[in-house]
N, C-alpha and C. Protein backbone atom coordinates (compact mmCIF):
# COMPACT_ATOMS: atom_id res chain seq x y z
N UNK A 1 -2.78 -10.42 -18.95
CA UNK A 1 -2.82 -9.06 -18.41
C UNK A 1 -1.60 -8.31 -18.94
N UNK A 2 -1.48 -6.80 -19.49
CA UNK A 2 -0.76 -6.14 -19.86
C UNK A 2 -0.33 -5.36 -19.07
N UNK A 3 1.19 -4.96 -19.03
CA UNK A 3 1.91 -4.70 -18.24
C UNK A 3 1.67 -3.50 -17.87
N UNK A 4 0.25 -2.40 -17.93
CA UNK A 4 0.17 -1.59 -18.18
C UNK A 4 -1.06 -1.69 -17.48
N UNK A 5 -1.79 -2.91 -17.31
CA UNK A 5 -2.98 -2.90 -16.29
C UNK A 5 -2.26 -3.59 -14.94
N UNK A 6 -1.04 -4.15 -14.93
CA UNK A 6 -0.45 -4.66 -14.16
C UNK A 6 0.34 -3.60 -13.08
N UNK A 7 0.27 -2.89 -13.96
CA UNK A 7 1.61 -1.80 -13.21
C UNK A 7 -0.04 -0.54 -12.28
N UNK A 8 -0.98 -0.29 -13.11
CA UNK A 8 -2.33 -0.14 -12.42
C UNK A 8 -2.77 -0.91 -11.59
N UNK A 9 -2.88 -1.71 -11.05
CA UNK A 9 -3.30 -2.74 -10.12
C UNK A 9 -2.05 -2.50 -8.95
N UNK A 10 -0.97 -2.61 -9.44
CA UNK A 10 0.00 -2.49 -8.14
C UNK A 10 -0.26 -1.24 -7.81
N UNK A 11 -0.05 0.11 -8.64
CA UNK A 11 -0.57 1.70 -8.34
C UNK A 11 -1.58 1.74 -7.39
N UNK A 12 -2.67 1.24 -7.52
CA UNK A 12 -4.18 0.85 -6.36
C UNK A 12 -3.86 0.49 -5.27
N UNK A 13 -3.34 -1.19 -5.70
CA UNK A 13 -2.40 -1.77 -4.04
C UNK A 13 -1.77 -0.83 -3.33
N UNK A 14 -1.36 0.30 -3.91
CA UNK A 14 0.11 0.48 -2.90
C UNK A 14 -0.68 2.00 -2.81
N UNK A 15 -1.86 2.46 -2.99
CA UNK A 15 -2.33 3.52 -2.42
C UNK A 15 -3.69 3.45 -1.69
N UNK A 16 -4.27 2.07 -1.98
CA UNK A 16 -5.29 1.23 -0.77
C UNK A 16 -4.55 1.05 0.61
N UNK A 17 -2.99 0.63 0.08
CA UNK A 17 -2.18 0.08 1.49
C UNK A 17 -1.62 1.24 2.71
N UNK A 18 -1.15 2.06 1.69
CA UNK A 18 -1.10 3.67 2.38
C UNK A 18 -2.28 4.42 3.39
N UNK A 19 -2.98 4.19 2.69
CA UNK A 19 -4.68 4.61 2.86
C UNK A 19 -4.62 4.05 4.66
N UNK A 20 -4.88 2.69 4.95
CA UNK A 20 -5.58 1.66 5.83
C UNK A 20 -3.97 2.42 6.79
N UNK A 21 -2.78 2.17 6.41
CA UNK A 21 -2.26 2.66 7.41
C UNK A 21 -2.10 3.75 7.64
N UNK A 22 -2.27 4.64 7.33
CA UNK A 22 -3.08 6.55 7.64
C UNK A 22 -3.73 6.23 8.32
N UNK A 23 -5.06 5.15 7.94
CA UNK A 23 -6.01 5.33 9.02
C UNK A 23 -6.40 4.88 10.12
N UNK A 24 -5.38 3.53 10.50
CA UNK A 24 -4.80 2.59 11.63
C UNK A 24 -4.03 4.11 12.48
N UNK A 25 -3.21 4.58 11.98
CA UNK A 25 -2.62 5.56 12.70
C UNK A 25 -3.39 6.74 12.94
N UNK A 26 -4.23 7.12 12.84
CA UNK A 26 -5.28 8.03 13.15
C UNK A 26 -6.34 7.33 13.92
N UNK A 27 -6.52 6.18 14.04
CA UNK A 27 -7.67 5.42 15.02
C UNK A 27 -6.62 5.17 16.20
N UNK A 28 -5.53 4.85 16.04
CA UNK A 28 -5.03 4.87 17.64
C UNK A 28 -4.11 6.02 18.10
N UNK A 29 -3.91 7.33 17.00
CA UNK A 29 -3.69 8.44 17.82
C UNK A 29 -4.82 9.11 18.15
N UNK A 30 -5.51 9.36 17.65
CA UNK A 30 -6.74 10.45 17.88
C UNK A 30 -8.23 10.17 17.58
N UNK A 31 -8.55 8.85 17.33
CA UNK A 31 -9.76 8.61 17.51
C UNK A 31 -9.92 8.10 19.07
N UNK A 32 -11.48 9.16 19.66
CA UNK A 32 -11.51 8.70 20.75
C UNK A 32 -12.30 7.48 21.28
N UNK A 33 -13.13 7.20 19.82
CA UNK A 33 -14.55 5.93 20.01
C UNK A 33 -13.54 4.95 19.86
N UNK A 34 -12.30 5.14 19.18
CA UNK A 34 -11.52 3.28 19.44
C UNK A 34 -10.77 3.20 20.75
N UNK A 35 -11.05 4.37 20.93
CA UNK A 35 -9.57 4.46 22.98
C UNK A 35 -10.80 4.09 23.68
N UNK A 36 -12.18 4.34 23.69
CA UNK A 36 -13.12 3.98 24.51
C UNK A 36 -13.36 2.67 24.27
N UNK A 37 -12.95 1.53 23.26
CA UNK A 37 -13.53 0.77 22.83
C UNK A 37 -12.67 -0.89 23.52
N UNK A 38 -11.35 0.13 24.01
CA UNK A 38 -10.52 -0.56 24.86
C UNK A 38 -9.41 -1.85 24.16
N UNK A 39 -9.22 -2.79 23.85
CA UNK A 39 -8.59 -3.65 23.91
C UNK A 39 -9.31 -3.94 21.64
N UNK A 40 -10.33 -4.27 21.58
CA UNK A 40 -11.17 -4.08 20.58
C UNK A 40 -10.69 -3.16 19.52
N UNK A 41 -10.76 -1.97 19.94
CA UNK A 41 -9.96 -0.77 19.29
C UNK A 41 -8.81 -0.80 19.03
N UNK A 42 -7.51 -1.07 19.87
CA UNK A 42 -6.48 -1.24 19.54
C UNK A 42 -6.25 -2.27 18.81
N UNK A 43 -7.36 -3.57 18.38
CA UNK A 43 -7.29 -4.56 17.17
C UNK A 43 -7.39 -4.16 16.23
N UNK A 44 -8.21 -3.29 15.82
CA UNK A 44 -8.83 -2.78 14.92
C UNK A 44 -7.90 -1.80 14.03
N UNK A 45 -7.36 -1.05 15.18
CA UNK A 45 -6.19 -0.13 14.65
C UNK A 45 -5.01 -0.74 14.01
N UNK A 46 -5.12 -1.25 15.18
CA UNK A 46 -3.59 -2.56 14.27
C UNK A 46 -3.79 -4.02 13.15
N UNK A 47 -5.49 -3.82 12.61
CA UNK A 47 -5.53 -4.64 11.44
C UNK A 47 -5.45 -3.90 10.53
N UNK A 48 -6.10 -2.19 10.63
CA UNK A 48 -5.43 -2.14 9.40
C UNK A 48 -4.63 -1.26 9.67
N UNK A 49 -3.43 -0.82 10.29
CA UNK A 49 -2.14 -1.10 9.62
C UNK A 49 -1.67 -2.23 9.21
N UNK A 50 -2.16 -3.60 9.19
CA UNK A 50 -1.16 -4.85 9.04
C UNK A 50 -2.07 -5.15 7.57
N UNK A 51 -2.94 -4.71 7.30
CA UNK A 51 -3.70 -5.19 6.04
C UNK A 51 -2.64 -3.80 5.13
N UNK A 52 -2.37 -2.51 5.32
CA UNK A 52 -2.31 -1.54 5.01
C UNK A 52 -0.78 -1.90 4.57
N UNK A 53 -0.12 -2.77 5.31
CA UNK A 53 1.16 -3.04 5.21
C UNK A 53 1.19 -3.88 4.10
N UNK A 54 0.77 -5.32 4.54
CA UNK A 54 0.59 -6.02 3.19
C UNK A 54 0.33 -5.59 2.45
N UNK A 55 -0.77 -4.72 1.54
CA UNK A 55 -0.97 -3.66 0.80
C UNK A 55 0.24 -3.34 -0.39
N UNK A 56 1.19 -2.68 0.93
CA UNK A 56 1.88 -1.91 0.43
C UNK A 56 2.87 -2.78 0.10
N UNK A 57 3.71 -3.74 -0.32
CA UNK A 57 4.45 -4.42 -0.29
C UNK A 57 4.58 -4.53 -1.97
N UNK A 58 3.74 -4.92 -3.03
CA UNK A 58 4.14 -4.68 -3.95
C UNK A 58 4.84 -3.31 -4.29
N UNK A 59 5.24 -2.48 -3.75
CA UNK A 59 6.03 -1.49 -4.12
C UNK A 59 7.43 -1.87 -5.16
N UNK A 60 8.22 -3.04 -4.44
CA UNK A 60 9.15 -3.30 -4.74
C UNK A 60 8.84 -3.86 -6.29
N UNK A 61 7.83 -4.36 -6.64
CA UNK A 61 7.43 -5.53 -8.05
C UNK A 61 7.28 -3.93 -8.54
N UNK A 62 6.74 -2.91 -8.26
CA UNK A 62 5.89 -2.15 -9.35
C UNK A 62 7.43 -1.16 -9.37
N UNK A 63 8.40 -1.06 -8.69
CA UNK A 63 9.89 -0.35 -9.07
C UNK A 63 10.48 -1.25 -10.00
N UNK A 64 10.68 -2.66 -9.66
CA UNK A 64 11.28 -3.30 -10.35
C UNK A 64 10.86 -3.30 -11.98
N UNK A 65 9.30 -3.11 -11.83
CA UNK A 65 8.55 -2.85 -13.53
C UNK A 65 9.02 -2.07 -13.95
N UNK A 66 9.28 -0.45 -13.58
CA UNK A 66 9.41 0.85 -13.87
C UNK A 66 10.86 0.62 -14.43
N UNK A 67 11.70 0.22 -13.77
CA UNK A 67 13.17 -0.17 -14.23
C UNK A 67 13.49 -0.73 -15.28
N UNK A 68 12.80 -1.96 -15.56
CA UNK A 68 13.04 -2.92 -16.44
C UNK A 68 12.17 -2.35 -17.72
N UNK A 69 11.00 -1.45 -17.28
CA UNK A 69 10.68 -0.68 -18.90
C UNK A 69 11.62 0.16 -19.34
N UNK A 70 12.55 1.26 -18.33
CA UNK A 70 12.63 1.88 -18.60
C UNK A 70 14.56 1.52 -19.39
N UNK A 71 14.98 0.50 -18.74
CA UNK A 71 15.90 -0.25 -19.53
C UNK A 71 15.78 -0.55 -20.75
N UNK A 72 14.98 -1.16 -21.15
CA UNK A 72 14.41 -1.86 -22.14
C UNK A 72 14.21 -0.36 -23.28
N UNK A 73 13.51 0.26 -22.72
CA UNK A 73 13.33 1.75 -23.72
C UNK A 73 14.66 1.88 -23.96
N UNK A 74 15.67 2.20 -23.25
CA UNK A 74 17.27 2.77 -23.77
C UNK A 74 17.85 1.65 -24.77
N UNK A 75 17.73 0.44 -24.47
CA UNK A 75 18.11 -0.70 -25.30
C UNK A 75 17.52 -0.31 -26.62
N UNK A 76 16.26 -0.39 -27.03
CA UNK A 76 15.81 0.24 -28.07
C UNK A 76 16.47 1.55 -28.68
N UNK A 77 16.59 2.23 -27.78
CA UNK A 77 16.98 3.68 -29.02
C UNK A 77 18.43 3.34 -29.43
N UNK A 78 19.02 2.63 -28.70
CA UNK A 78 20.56 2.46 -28.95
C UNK A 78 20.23 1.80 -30.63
């Protein structure tokens, strides 16, 4: 895999992961079918923020990429 479909794949991850927790936080502020849904609902809300979280966690691998290309570019022009 090229570091370039790699650094795409984390881009996805980390805006799938965003996504689920937007929408964990919108099912237990203001959706009213998961407040009716009682105990159920508040699972639901809080899987995906916790899927949404994991998600998001490559952030740090896909900065650390951005860095180390962008090092690597200055090394070159020198």
């Amino acid at each position: 895999m090229t570091d370039d479909k790699l650094i795409l794949l984390l881009k996805c991850c980390i805006a799938v992961g965003l996504g689920l927790i937007s929408l964990g936080i919108y099912f237990h502020n203001y959706s009213d079918t998961v407040e009716a849904m009682g105990v159920k609902g508040i699972i639901i809300s809080a899987m995906c923020v916790a899927f949404g979280m994991a998600l998001s966690l490559p952030t740090k691998m896909y900065l650390t990429f951005i860095l180390v290309k962008r090092e690597t570019e200055r090394k070159e022009q020198d």
